[in-house]
C-alpha atoms as a PDB file:
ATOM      1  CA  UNK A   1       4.354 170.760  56.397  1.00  0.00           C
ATOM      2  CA  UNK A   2       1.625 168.867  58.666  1.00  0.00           C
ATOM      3  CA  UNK A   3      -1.607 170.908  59.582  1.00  0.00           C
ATOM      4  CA  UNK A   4      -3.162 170.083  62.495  1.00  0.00           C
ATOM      5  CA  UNK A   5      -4.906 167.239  62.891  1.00  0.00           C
ATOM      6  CA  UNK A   6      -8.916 168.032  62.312  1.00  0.00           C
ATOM      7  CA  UNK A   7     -11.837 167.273  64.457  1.00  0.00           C
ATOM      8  CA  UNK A   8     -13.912 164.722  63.948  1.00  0.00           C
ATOM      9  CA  UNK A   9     -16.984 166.829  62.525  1.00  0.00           C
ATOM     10  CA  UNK A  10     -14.434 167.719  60.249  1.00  0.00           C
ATOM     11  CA  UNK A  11     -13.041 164.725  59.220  1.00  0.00           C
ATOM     12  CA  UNK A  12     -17.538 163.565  58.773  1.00  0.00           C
ATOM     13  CA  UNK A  13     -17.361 166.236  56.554  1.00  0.00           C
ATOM     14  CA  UNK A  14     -14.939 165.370  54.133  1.00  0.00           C
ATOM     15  CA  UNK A  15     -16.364 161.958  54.648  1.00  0.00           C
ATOM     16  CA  UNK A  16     -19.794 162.987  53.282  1.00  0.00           C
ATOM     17  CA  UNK A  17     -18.463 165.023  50.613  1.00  0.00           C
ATOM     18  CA  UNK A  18     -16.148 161.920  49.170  1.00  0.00           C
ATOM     19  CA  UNK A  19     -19.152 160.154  49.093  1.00  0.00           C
ATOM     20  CA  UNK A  20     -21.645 162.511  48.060  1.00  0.00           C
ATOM     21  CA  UNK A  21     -18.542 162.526  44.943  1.00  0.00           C
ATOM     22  CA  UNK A  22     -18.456 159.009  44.197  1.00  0.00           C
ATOM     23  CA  UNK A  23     -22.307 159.011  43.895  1.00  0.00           C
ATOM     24  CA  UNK A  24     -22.428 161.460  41.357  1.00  0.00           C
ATOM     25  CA  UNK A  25     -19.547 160.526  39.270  1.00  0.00           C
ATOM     26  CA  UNK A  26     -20.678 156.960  39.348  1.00  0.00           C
ATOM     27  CA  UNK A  27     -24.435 158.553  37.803  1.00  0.00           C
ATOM     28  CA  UNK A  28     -22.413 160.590  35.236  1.00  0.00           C
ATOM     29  CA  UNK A  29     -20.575 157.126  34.392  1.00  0.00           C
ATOM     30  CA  UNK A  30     -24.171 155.679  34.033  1.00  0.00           C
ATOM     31  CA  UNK A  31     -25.889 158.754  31.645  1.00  0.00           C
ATOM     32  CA  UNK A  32     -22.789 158.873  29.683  1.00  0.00           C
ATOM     33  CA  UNK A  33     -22.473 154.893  29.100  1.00  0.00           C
ATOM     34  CA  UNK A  34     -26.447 155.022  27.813  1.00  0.00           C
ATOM     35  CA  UNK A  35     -26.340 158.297  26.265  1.00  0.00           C
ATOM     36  CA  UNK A  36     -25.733 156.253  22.952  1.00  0.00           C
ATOM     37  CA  UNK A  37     -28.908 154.052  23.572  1.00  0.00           C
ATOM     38  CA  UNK A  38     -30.996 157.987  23.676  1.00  0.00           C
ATOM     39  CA  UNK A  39     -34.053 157.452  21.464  1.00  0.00           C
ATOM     40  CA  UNK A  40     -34.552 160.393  19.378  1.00  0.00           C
ATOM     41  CA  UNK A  41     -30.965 162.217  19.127  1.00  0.00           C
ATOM     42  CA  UNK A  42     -28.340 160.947  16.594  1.00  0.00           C
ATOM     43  CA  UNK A  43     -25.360 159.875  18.873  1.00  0.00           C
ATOM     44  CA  UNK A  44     -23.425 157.709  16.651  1.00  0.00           C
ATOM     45  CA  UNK A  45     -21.174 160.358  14.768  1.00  0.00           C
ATOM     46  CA  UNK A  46     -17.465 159.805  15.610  1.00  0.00           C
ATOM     47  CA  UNK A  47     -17.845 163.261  17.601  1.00  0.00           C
ATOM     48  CA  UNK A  48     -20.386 162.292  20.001  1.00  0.00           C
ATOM     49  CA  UNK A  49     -18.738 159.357  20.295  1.00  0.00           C
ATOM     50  CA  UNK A  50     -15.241 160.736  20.995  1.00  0.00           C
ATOM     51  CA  UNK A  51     -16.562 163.308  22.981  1.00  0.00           C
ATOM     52  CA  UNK A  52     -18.624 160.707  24.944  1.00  0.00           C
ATOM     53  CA  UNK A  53     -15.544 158.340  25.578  1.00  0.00           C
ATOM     54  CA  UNK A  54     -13.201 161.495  26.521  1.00  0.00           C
ATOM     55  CA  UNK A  55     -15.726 162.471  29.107  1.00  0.00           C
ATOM     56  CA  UNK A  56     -16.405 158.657  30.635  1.00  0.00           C
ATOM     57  CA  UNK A  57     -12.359 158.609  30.903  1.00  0.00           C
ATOM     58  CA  UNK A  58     -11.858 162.056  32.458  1.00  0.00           C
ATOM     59  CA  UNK A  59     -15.224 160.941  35.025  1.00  0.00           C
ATOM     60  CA  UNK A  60     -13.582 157.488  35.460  1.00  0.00           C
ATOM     61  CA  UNK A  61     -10.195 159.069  36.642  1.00  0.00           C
ATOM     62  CA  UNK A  62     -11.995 161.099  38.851  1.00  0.00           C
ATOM     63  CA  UNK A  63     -14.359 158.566  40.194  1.00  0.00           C
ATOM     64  CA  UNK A  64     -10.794 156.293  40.813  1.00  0.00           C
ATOM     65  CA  UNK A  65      -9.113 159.474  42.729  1.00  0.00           C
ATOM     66  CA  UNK A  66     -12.395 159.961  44.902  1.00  0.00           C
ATOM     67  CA  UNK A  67     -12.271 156.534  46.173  1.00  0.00           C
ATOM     68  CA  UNK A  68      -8.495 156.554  46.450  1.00  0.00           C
ATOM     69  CA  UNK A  69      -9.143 160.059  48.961  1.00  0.00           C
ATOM     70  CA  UNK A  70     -12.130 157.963  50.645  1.00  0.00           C
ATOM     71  CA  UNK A  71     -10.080 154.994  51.702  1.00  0.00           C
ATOM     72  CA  UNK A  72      -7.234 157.478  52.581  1.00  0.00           C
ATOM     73  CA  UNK A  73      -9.504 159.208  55.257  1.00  0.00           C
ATOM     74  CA  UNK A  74     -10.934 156.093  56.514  1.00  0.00           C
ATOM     75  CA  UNK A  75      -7.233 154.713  57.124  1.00  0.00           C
ATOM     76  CA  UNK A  76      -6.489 157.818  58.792  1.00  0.00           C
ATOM     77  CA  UNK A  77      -9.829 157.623  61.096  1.00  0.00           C
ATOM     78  CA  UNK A  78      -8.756 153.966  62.328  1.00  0.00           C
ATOM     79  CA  UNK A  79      -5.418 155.579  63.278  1.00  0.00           C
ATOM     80  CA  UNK A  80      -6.715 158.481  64.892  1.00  0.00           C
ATOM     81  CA  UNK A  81      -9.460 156.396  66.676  1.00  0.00           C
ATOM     82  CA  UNK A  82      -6.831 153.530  67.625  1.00  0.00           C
ATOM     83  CA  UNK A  83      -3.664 155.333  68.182  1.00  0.00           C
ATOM     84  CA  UNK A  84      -4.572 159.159  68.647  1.00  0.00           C
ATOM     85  CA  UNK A  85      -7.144 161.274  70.034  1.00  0.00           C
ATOM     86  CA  UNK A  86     -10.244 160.343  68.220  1.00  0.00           C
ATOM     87  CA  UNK A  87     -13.347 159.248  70.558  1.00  0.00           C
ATOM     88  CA  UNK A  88     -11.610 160.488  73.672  1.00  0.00           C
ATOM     89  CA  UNK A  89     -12.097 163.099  75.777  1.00  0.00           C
ATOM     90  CA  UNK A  90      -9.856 165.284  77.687  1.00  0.00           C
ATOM     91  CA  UNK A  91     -10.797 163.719  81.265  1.00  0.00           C
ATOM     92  CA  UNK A  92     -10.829 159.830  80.290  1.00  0.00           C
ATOM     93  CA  UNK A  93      -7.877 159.288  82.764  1.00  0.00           C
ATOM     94  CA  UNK A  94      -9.981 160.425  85.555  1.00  0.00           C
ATOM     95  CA  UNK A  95     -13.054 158.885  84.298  1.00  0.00           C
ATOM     96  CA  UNK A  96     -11.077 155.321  84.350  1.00  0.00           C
ATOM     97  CA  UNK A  97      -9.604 156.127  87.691  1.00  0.00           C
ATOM     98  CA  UNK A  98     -12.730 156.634  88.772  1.00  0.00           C
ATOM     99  CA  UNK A  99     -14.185 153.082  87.076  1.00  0.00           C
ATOM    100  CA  UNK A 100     -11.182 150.913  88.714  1.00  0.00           C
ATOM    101  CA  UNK A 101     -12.055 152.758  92.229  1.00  0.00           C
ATOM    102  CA  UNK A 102     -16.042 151.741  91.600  1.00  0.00           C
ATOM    103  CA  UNK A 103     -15.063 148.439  90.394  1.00  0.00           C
ATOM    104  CA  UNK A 104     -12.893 147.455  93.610  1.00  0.00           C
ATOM    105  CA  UNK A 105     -15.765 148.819  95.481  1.00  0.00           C
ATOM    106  CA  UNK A 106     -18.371 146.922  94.282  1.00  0.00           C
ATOM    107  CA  UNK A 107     -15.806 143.265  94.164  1.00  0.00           C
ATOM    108  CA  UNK A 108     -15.449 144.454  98.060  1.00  0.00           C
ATOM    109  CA  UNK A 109     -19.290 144.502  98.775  1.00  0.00           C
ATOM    110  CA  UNK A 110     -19.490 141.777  96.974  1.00  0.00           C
ATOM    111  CA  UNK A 111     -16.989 139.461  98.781  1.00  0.00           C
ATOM    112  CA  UNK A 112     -18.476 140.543 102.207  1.00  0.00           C
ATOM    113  CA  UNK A 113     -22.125 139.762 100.791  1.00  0.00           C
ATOM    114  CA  UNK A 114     -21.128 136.226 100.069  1.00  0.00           C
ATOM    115  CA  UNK A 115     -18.437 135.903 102.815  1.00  0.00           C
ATOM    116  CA  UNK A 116     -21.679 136.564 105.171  1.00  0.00           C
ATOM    117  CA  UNK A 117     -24.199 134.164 103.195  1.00  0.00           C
ATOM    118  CA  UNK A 118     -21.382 131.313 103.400  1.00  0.00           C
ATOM    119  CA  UNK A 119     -20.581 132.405 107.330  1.00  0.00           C
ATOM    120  CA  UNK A 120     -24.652 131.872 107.674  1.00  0.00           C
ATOM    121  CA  UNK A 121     -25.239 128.692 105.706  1.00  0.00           C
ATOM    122  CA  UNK A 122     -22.097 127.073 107.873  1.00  0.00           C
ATOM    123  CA  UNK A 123     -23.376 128.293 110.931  1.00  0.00           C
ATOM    124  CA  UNK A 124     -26.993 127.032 110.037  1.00  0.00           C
ATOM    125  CA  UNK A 125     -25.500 123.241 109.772  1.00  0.00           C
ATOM    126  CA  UNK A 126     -22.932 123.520 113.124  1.00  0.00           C
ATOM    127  CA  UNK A 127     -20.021 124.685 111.493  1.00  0.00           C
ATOM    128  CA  UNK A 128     -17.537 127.765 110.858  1.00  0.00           C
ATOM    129  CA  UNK A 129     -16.649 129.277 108.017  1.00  0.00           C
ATOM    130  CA  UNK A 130     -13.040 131.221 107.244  1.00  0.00           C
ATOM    131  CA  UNK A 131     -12.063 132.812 103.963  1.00  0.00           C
ATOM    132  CA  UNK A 132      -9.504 130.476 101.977  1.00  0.00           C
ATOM    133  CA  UNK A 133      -6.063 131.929 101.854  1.00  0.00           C
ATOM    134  CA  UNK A 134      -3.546 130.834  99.497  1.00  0.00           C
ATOM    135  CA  UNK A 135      -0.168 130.100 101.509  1.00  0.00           C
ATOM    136  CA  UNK A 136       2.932 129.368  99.305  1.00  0.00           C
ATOM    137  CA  UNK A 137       4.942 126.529 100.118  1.00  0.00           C
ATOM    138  CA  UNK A 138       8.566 127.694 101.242  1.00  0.00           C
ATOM    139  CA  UNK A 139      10.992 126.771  98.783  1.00  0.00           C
ATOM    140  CA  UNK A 140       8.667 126.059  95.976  1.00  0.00           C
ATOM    141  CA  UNK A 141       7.613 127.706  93.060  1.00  0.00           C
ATOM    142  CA  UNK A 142       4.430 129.770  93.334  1.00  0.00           C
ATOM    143  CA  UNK A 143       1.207 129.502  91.467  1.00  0.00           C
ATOM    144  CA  UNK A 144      -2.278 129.925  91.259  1.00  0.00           C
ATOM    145  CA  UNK A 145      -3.142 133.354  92.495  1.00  0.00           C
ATOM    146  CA  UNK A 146       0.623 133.956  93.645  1.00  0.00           C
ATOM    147  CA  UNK A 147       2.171 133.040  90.647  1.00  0.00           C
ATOM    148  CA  UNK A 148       3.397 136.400  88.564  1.00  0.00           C
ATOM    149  CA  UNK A 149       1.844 137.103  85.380  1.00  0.00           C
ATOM    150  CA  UNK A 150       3.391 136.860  82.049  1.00  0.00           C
ATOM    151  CA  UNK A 151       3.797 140.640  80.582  1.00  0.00           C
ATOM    152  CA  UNK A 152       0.765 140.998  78.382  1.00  0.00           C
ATOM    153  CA  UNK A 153      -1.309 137.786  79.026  1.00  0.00           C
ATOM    154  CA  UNK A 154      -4.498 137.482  81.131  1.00  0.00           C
ATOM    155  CA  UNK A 155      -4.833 136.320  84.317  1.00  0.00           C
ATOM    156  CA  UNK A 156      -4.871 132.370  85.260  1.00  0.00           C
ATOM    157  CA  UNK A 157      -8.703 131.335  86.053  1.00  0.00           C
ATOM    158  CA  UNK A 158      -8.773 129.494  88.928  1.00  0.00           C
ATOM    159  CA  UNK A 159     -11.008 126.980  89.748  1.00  0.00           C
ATOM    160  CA  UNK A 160     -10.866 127.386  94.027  1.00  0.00           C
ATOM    161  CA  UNK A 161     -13.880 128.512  95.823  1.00  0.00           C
ATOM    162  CA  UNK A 162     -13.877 131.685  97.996  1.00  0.00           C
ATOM    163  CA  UNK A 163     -13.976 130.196 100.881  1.00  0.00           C
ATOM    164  CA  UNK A 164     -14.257 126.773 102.207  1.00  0.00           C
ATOM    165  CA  UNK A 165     -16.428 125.009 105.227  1.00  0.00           C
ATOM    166  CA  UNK A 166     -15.605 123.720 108.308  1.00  0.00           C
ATOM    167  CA  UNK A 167     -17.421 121.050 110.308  1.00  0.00           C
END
């Protein structure tokens, strides 16, 4: 029977209290280890000392189970965060809609900013300038720009210029 998944405030919660666990386990383990070492009280009867090992066990086990629960909930925040719906929010689709559409933009103002620089500088020293088009050779393979990508893998750099100048 699965619950629903909880929120992430939730999930901080049961973070801090795992740790706020180990931390004071871990100082039990510590008072009980140098309880023995105490100045002024006799510890070294068998029944402090049986008492005093019983107790370091049962905090041990404890201690063990805590971090056991901690590492449990951290695995489970990678998956929600990685493969479920941890860190997003309910319009992200829009939102990277939205980024592609601003991004094309901008790569569009951008191409016409330097397509009218180059135009300029060519024009300054008597000559034209014309974008550079990639035409594939009929019959042949393509590649470069034209070539399709493999499933998965990033795109080809390519080492041509935007455009080119003509005298």
């Amino acid at each position: 029977m699965d619950r629903p998944q909880p929120a992430s405030s939730n999930l901080m919660d049961i973070h801090e209290r795992l740790v706020a666990d180990i931390l004071t386990r871990y100082r039990t383990l510590m008072m009980l280890a140098t309880i023995q070492s105490e100045g002024e009280r006799i510890n070294e009867k068998p029944e402090a000392m049986a008492i005093t090992g019983i107790s370091m066990k049962m905090e041990f086990d404890g201690l063990y189970s805590s971090v056991k629960e901690l590492l449990a909930l951290s695995r489970k925040m990678k998956e929600l965060w990685v493969f479920g719906a941890l860190g997003k929010d309910p319009g992200h689709e829009a939102k990277d809609e939205q980024i592609e559409s601003d991004v094309a933009k901008v790569a569009t103002l951008l191409g016409e900013v330097e397509a009218s620089g180059m135009k300029g500088l060519a024009e300054k020293y008597g000559g034209t300038w014309e974008p550079l088009v990639d035409e594939p050779v009929p019959g042949a393979p393509p590649t470069g720009a034209n070539a399709p990508a493999a499933p998965g893998a990033a795109p080809a750099p390519t080492t041509e210029t935007p455009g080119q100048v003509r005298a």
